[in-house]
C-alpha atoms as a PDB file:
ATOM      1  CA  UNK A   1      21.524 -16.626 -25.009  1.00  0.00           C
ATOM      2  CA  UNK A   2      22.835 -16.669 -21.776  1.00  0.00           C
ATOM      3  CA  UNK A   3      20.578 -17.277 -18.678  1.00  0.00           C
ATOM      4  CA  UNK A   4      20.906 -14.808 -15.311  1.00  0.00           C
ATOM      5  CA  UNK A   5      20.433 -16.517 -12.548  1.00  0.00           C
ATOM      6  CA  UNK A   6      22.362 -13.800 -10.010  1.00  0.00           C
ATOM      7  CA  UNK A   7      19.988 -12.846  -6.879  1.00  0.00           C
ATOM      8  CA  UNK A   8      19.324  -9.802  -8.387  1.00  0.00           C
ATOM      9  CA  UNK A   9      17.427 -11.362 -11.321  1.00  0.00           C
ATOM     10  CA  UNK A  10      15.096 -13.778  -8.836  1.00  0.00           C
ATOM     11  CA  UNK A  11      14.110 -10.731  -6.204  1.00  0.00           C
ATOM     12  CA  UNK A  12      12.453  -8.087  -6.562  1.00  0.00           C
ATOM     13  CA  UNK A  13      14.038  -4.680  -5.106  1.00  0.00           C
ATOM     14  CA  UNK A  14      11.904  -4.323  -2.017  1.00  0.00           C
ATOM     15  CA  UNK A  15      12.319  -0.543   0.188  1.00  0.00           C
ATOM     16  CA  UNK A  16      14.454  -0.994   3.641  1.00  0.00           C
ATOM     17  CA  UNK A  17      12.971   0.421   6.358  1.00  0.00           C
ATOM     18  CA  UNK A  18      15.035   3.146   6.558  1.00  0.00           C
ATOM     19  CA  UNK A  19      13.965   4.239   2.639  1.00  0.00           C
ATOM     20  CA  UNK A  20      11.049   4.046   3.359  1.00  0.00           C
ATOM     21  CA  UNK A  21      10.940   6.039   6.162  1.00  0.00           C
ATOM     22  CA  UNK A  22      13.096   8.684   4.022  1.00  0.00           C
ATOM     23  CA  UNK A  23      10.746   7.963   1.199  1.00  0.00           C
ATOM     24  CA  UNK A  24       7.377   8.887   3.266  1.00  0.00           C
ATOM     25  CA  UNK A  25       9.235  11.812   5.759  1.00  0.00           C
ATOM     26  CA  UNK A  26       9.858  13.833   1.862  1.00  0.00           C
ATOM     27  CA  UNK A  27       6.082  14.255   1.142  1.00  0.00           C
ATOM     28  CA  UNK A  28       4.560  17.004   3.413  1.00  0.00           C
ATOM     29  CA  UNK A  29       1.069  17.050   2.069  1.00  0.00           C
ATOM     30  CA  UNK A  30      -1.150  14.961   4.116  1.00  0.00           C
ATOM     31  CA  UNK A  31      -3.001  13.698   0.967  1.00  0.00           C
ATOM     32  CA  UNK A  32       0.089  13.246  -1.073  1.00  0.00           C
ATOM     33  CA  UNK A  33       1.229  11.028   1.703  1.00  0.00           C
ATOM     34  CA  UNK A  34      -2.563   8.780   2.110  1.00  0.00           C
ATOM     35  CA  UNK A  35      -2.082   8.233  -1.829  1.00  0.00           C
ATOM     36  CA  UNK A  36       1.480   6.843  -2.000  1.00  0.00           C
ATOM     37  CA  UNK A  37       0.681   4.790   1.356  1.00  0.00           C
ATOM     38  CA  UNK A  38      -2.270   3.363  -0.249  1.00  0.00           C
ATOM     39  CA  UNK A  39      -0.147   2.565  -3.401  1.00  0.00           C
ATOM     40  CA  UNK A  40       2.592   1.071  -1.008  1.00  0.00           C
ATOM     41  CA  UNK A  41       0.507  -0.871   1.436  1.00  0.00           C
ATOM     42  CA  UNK A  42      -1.855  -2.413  -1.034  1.00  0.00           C
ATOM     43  CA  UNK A  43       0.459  -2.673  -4.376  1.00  0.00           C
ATOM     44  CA  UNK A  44      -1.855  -0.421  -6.644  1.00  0.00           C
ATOM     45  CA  UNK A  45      -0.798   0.702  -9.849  1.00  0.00           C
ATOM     46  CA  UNK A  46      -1.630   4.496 -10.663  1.00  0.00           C
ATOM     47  CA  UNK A  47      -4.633   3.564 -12.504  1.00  0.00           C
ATOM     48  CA  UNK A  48      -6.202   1.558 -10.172  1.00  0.00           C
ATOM     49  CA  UNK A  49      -5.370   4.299  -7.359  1.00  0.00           C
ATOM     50  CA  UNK A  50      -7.517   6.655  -9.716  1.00  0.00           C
ATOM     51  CA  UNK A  51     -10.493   3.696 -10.095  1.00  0.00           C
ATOM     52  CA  UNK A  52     -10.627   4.375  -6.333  1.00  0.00           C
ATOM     53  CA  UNK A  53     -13.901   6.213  -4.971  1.00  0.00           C
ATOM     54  CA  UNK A  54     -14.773   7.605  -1.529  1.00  0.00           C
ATOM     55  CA  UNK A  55     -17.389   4.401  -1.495  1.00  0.00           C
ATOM     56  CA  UNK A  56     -14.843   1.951  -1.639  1.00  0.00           C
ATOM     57  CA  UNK A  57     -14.165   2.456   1.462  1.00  0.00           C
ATOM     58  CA  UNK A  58     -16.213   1.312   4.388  1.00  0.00           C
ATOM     59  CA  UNK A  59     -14.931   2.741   7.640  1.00  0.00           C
ATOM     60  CA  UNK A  60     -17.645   1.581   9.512  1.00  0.00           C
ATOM     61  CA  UNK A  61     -16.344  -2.216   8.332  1.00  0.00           C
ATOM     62  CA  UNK A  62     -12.673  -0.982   7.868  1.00  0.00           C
ATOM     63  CA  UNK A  63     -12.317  -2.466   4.613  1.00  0.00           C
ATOM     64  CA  UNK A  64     -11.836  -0.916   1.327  1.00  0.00           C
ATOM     65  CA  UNK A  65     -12.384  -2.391  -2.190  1.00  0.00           C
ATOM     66  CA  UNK A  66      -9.661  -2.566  -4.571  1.00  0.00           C
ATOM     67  CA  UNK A  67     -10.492  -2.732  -8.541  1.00  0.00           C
ATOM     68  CA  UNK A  68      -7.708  -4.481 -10.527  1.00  0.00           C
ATOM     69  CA  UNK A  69      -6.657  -3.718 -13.800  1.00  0.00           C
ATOM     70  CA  UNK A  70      -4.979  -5.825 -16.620  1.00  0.00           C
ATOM     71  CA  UNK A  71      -8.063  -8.389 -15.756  1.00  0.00           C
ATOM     72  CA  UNK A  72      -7.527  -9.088 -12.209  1.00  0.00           C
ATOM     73  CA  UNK A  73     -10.043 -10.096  -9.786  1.00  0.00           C
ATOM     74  CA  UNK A  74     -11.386  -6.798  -7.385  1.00  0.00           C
ATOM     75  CA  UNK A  75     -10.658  -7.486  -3.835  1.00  0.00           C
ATOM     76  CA  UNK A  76     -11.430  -6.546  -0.354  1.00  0.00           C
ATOM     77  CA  UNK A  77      -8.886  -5.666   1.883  1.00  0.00           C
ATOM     78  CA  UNK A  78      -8.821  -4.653   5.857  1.00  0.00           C
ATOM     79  CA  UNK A  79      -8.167  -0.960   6.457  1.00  0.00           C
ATOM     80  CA  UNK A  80      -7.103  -1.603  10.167  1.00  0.00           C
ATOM     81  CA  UNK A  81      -4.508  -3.992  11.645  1.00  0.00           C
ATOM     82  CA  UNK A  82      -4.339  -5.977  15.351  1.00  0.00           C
ATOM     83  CA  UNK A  83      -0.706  -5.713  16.936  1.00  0.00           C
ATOM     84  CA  UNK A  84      -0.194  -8.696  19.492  1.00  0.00           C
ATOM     85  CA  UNK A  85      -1.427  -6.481  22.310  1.00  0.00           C
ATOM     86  CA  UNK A  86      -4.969  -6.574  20.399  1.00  0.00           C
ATOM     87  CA  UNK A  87      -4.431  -2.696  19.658  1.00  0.00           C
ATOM     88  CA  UNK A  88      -6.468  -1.827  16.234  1.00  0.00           C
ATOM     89  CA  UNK A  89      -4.223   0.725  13.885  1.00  0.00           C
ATOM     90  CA  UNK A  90      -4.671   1.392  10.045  1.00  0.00           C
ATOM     91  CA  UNK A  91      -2.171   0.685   8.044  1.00  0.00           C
ATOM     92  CA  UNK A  92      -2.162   3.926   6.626  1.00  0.00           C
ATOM     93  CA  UNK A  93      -1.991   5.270  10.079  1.00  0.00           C
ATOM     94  CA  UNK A  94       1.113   3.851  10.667  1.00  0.00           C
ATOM     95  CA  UNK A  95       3.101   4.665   7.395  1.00  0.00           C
ATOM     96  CA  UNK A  96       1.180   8.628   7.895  1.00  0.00           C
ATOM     97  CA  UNK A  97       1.961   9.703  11.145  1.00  0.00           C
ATOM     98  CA  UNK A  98       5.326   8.350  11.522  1.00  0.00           C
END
C-alpha cells in the first residue's frame, strides 16, 4: 500500500484566526460561547467538558482541573494569562468578549 506523505497527512488542520473569529462571533449565548472556548483553549473532548464541575475551578488560584479520558493523566491548568505588559486576562476572556 502506498504511503502519504503530502503536508496534509503530517498536520493537523488548525483554525486561522480569522475562522476562528467567525467561528466564536456565530454563537450568541454567553454560555454556549464559555463551553466551546473551554473546549478550544484547553483541547477537551465533549466528555471530559461534561466531567467538568463548578469545583474544578479555583478562581481564587485561577486554575482549573481538567479530568482526561481514554486514561490520561488529570491536569491543572492556569485560567488567566500575563501579556508582556504584565496585564493578567483569562483566556476565556479573550476568545468571549471579542
Amino acid at each position: 500500500m502506498p504511503r502519504l506523505t503530502g503536508p496534509a497527512q503530517r498536520l493537523s488542520p488548525y483554525f486561522t484566526q480569522h475562522e476562528l473569529r467567525a467561528l466564536f462571533s456565530a454563537i450568541t449565548d454567553r454560555r454556549d460561547r464559555a463551553l466551546f472556548a473551554l473546549i478550544y483553549h484547553y483541547g477537551l473532548r465533549v466528555g471530559e467538558l461534561a466531567l467538568l464541575d463548578r469545583a474544578d475551578v479555583d478562581l481564587e488560584r485561577g486554575r482549573i482541573v481538567v479530568k482526561r479520558l481514554k486514561g490520561g493523566a488529570w491536569f491543572e491548568r492556569p485560567l488567566w494569562v500575563r501579556d508582556a505588559s504584565g496585564h493578567t486576562t483569562s483566556p476565556l476572556e479573550l476568545i468571549i468578549l471579542r
